[in-house]
C-alpha atoms as a PDB file:
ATOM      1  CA  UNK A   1       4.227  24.732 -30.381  1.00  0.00           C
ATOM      2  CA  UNK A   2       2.149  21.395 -30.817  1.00  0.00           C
ATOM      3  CA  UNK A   3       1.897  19.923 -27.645  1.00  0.00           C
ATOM      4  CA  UNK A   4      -1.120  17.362 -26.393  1.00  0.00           C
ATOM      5  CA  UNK A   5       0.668  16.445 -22.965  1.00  0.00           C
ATOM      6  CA  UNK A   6       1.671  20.016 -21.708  1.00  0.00           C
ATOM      7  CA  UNK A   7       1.162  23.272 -22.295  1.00  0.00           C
ATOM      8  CA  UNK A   8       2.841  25.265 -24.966  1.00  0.00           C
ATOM      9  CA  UNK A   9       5.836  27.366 -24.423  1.00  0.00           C
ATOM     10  CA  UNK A  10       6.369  30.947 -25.615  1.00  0.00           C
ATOM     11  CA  UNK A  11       9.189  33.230 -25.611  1.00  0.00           C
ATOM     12  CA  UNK A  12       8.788  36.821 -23.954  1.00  0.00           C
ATOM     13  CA  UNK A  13      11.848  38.350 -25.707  1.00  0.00           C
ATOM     14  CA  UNK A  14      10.277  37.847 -28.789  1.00  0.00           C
ATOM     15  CA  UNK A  15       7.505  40.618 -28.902  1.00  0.00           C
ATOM     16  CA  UNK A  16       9.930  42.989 -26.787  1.00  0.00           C
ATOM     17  CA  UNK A  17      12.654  42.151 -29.770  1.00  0.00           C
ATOM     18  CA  UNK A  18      11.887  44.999 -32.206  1.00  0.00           C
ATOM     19  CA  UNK A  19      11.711  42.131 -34.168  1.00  0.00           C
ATOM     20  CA  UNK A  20       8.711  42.474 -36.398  1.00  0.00           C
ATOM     21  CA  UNK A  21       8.778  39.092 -37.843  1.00  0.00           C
ATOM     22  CA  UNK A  22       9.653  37.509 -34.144  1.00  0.00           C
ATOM     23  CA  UNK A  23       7.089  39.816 -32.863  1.00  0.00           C
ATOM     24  CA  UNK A  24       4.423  38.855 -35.180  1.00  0.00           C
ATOM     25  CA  UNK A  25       5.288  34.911 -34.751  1.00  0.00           C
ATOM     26  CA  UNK A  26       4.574  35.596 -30.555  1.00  0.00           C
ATOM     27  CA  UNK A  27       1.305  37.114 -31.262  1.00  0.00           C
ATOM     28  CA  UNK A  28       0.355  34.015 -33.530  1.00  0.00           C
ATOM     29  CA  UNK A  29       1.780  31.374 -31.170  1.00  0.00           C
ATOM     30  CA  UNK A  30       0.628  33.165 -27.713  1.00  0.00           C
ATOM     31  CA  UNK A  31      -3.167  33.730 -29.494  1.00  0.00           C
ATOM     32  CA  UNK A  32      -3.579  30.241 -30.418  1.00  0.00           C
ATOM     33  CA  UNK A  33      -2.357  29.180 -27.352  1.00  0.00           C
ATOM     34  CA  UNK A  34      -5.021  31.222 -25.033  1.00  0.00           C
ATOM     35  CA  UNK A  35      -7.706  30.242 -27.972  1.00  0.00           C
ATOM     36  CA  UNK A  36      -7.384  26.688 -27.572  1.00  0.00           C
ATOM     37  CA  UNK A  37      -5.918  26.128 -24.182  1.00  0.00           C
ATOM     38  CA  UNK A  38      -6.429  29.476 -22.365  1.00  0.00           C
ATOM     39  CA  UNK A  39      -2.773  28.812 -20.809  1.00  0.00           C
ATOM     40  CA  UNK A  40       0.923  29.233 -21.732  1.00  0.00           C
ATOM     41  CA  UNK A  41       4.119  29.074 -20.441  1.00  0.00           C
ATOM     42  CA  UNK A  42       6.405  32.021 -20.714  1.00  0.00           C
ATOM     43  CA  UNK A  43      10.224  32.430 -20.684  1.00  0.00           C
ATOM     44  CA  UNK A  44      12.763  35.361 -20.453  1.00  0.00           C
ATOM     45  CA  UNK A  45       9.414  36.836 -18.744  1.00  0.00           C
ATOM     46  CA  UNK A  46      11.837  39.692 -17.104  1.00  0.00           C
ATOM     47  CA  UNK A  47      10.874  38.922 -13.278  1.00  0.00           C
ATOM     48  CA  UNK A  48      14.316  39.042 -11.680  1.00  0.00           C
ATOM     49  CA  UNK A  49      14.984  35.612 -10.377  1.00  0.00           C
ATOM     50  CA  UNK A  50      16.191  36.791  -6.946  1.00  0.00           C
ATOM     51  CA  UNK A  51      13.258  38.866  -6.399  1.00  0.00           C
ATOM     52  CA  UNK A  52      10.953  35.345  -6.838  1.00  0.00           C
ATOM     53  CA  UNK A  53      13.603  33.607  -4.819  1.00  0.00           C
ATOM     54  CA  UNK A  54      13.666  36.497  -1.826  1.00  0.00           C
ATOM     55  CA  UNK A  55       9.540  35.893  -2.291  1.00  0.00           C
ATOM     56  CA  UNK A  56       9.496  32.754  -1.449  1.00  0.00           C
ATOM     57  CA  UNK A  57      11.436  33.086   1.069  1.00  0.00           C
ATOM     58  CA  UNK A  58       9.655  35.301   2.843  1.00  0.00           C
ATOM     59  CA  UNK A  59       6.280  33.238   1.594  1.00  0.00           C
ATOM     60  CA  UNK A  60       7.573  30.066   3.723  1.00  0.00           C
ATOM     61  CA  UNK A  61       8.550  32.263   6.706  1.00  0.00           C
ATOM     62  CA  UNK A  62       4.737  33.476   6.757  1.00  0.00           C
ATOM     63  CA  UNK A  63       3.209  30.229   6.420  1.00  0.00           C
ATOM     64  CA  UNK A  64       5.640  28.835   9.344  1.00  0.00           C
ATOM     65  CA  UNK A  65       4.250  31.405  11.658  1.00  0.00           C
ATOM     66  CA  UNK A  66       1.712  30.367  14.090  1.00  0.00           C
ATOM     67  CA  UNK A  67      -1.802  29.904  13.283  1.00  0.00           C
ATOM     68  CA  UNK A  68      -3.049  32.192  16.238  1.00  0.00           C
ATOM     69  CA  UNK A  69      -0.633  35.098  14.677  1.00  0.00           C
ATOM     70  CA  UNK A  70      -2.032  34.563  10.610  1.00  0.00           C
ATOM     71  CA  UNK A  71      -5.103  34.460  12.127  1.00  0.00           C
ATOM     72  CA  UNK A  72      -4.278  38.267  13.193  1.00  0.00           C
ATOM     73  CA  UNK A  73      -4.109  39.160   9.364  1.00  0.00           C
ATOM     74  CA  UNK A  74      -7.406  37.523   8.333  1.00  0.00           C
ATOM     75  CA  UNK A  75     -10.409  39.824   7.452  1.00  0.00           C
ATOM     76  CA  UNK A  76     -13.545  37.651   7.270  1.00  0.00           C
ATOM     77  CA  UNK A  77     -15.380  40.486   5.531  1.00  0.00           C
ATOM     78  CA  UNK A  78     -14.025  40.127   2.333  1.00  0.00           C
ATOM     79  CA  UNK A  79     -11.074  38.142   1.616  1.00  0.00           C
ATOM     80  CA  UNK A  80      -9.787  40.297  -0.784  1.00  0.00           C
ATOM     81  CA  UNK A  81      -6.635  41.240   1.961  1.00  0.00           C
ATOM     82  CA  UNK A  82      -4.135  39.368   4.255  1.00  0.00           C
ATOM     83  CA  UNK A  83      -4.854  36.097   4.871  1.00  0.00           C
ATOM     84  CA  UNK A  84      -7.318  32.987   4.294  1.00  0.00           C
ATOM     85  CA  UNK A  85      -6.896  30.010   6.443  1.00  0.00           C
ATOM     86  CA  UNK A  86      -7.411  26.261   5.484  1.00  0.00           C
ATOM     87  CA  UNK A  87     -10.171  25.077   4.380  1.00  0.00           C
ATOM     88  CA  UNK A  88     -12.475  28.640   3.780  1.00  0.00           C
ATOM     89  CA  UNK A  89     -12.444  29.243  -0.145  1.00  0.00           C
ATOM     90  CA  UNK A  90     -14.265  26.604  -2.232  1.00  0.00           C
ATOM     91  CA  UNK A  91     -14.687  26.533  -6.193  1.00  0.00           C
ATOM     92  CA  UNK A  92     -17.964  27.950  -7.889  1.00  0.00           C
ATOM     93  CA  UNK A  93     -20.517  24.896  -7.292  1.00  0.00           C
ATOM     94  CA  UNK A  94     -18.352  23.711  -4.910  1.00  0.00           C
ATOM     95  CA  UNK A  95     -20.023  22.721  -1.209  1.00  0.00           C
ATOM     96  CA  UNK A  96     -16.062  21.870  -0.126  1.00  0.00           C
ATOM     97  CA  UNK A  97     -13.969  24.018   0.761  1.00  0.00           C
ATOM     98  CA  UNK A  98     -10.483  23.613  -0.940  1.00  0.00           C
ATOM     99  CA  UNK A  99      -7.301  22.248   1.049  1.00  0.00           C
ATOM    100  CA  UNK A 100      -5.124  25.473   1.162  1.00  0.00           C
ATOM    101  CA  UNK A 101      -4.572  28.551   2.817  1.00  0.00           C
ATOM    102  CA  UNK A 102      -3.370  32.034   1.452  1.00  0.00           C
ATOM    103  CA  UNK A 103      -2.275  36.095   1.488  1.00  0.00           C
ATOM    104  CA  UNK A 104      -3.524  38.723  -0.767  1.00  0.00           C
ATOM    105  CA  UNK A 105      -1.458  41.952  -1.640  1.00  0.00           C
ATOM    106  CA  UNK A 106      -3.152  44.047  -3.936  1.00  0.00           C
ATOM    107  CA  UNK A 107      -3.144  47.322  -5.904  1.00  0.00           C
ATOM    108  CA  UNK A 108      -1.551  50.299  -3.566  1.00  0.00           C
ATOM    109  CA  UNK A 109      -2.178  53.821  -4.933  1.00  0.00           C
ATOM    110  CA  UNK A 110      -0.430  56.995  -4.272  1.00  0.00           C
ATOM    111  CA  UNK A 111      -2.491  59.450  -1.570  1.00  0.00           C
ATOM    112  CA  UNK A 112      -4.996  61.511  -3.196  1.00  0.00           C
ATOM    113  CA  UNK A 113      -5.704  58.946  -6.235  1.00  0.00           C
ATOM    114  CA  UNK A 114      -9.602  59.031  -7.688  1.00  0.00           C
ATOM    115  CA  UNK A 115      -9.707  55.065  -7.096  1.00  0.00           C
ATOM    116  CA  UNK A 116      -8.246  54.932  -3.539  1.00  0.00           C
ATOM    117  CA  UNK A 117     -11.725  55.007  -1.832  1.00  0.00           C
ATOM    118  CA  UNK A 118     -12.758  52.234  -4.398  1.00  0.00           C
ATOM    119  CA  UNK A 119      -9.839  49.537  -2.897  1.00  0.00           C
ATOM    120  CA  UNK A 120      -9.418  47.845   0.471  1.00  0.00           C
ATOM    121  CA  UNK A 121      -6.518  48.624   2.240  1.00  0.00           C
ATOM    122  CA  UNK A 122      -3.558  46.343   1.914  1.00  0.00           C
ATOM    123  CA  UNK A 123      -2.571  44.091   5.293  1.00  0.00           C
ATOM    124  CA  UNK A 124       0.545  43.849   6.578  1.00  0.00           C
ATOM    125  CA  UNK A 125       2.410  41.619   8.609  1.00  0.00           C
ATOM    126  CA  UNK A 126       4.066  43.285  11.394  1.00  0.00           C
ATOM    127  CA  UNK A 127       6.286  40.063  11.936  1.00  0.00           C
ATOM    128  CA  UNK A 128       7.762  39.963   7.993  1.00  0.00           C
ATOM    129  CA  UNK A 129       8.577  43.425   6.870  1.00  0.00           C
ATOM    130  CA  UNK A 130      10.280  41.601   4.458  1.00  0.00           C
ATOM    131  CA  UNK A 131       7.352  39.429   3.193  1.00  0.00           C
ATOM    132  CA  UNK A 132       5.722  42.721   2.852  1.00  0.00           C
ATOM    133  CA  UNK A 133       8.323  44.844   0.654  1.00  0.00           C
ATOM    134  CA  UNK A 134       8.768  41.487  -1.533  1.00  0.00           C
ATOM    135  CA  UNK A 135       5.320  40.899  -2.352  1.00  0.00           C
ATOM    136  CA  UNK A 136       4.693  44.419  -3.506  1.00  0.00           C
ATOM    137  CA  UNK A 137       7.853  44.404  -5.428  1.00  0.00           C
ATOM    138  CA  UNK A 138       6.543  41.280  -6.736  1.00  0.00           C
ATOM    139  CA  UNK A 139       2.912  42.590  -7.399  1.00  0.00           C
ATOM    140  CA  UNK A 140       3.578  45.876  -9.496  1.00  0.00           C
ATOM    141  CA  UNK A 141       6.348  43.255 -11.779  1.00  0.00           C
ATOM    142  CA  UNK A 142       3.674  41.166 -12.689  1.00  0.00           C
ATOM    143  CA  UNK A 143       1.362  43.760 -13.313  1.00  0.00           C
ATOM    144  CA  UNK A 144       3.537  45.129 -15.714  1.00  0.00           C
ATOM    145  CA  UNK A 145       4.087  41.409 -17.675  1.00  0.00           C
ATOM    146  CA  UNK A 146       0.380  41.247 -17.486  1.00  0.00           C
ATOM    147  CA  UNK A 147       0.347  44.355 -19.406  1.00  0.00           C
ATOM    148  CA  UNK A 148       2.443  43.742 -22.405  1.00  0.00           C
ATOM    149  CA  UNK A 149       1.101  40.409 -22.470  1.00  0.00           C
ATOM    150  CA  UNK A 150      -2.575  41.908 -22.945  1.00  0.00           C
ATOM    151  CA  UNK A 151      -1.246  44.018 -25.809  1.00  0.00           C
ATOM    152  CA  UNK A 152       0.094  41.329 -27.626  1.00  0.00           C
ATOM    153  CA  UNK A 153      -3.094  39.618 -27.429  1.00  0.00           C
ATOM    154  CA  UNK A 154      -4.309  42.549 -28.475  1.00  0.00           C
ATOM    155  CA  UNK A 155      -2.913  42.299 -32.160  1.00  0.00           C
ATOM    156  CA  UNK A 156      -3.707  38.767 -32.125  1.00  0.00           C
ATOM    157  CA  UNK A 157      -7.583  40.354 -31.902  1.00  0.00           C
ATOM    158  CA  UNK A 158      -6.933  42.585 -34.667  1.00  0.00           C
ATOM    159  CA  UNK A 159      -7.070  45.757 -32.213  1.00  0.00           C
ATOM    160  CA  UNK A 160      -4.999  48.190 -31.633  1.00  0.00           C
ATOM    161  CA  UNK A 161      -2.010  47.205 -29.305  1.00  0.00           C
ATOM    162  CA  UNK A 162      -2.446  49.123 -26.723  1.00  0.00           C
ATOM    163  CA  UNK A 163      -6.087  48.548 -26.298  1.00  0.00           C
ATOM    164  CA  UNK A 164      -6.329  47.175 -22.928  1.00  0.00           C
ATOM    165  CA  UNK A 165      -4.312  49.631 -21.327  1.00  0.00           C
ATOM    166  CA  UNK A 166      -6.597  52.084 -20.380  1.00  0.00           C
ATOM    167  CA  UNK A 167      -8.776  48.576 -18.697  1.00  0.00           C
ATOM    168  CA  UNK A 168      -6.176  47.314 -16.241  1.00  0.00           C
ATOM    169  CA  UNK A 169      -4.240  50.863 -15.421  1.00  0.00           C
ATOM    170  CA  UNK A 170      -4.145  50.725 -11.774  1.00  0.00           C
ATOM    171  CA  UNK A 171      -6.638  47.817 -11.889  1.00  0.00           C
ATOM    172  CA  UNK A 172      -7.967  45.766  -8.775  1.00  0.00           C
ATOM    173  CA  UNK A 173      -5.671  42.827  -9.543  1.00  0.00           C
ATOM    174  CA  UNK A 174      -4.311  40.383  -6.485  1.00  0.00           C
ATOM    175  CA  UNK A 175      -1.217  38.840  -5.874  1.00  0.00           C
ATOM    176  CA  UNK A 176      -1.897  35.441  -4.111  1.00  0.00           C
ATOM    177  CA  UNK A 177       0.786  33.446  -2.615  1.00  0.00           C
ATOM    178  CA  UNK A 178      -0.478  29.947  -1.881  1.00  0.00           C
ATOM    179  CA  UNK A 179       0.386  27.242   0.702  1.00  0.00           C
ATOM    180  CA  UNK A 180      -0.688  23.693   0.197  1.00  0.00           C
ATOM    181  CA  UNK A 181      -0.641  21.890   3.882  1.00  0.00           C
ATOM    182  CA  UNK A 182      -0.023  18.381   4.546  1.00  0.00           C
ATOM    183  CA  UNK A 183      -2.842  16.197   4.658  1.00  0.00           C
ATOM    184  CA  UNK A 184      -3.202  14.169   8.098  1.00  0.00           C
ATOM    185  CA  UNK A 185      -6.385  12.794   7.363  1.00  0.00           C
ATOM    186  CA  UNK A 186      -8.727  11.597   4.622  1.00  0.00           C
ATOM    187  CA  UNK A 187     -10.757  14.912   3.547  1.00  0.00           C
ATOM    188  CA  UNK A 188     -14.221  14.841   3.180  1.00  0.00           C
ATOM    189  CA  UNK A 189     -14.592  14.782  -0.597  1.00  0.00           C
ATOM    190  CA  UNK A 190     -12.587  17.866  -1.037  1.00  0.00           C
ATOM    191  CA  UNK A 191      -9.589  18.721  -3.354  1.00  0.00           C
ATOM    192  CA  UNK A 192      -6.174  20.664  -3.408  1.00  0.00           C
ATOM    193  CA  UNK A 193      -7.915  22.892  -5.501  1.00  0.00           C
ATOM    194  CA  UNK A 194     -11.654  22.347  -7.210  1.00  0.00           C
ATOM    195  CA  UNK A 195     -11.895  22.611 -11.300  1.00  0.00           C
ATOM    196  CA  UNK A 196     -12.465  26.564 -12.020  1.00  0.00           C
ATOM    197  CA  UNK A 197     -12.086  29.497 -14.151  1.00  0.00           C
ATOM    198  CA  UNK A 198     -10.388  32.506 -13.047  1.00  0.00           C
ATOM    199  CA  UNK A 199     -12.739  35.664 -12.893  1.00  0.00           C
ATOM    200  CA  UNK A 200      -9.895  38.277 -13.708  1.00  0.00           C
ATOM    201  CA  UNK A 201      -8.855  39.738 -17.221  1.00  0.00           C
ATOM    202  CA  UNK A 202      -5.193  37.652 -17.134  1.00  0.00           C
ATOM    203  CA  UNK A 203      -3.686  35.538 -15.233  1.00  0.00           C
ATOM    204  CA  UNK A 204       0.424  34.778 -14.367  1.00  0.00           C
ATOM    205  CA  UNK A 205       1.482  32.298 -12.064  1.00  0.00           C
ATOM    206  CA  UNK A 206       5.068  31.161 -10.813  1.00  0.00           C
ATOM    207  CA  UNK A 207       5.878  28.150 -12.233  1.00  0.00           C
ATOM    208  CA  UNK A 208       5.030  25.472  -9.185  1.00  0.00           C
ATOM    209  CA  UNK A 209       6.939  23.614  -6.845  1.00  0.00           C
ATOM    210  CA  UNK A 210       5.025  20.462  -7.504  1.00  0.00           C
ATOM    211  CA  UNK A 211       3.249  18.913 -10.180  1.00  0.00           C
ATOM    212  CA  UNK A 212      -0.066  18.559 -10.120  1.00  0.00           C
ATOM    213  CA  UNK A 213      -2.072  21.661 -11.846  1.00  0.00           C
ATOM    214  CA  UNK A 214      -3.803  20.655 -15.084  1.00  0.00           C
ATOM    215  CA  UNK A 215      -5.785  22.898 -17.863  1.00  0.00           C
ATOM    216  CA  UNK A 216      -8.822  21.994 -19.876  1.00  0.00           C
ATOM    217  CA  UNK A 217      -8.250  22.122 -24.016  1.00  0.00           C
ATOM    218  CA  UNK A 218     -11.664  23.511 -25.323  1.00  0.00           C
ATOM    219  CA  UNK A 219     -11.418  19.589 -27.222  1.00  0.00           C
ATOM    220  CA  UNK A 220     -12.262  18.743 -23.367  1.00  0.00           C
ATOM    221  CA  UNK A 221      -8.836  16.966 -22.449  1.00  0.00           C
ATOM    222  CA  UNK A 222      -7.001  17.993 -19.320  1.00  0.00           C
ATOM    223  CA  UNK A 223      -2.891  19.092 -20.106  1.00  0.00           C
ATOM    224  CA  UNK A 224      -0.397  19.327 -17.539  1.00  0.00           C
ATOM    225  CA  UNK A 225       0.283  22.762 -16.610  1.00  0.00           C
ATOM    226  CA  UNK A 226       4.107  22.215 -16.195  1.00  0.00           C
ATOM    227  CA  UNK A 227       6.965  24.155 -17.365  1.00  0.00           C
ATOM    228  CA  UNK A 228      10.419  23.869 -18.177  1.00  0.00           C
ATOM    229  CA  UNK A 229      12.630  25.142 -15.090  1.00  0.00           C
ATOM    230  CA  UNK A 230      12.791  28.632 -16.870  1.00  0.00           C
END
């Protein structure tokens, strides 16, 4: 579990056992990992590999697409939809804006729902009905991870399991597929991605592409954030 050069790796299949004792030894390891470094890595997470794989693939395809057709998807009222282009989302305290571009698909609810008023509307991209069907696939999976993985810290808090439940049932998360352009020229003081802290309850990510995230320990040194291949 000890590890001062990467982060620490946990394994899903343990809590969803019916293990006790295995069950109990994730909610130690997966507790003290989000105490001290606020990150883990997770295997056997359940996320079909083809669906990631299919998600990607539709991912690139987007990004390939012409600037003056993502440009379509963009909604510079609140971000919170479609698409972000290069350059427009900077970290808090941040004056430069970060060297990426991205989509958002978030939370769709069935007609008639209380909350429905309380969401914007997804976008879609009338090019990639693929990209579309993927990414909510993708989106209600995670959700789902995110939710066991909230109970288990749950025990680790000494509630009750099934505490947070109630807080992220059909909650306003985002699913945010991100694409890192090449660099042509020397950017004015700006980053990949500034130093931040995520705003939401939990966060999962795909294990990257390419190195080069890093976490803070609460000792104040920076870990690489990179997995094992699984």
């Amino acid at each position: 579990m000890e590890n001062k050069t990467n982060i620490p790796s946990v394994d899903f299949n343990d809590f969803i056992s019916g293990d006790l004792a295995r069950k109990k030894a994730f909610v130690s390891q997966i507790g003290k990992a989000y105490e001290e470094i606020g990150f883990v890595a997770l295997t056997n997470h359940g996320i079909n590999d083809n669906l990631i794989k299919n998600l990607y693939n539709q991912i690139e395809l987007f990004f390939d697409l012409p600037i003056e057709i993502k440009r379509n998807y963009e909604n510079s009222s609140s971000g919170q939809r479609g698409f972000t282009s290069f350059g427009k989302e900077h970290a808090k305290g941040q004056t430069q804006g970060d060297l990426k571009e991205f989509w958002h698909f978030g939370q769709e609810l069935p007609e008639g729902d209380s909350l429905i008023e309380e969401y914007p509307d997804n976008v879609f991209c009338e090019e990639l009905p693929e990209f579309n069907k993927n990414g909510l696939e993708a989106y209600r999976r995670f959700e789902n991870t995110g939710k066991v993985l909230l109970q288990a810290l749950a025990l680790y808090l000494g509630l009750d399991e099934f505490y947070f439940d109630k807080y992220v049932e059909k909650g306003n998360s985002i699913l945010r597929p991100i694409y890192y352009p090449p660099i042509i020229s020397e950017p004015n003081g700006a980053v990949r991605a500034g130093e931040h802290e995520d705003i939401n309850l939990i966060t999962l990510l795909v294990g990257a592409s390419a190195e080069g995230l890093e976490v803070l320990h609460r000792n104040g040194t920076w870990i690489k954030a990179k997995p094992l291949p699984d």
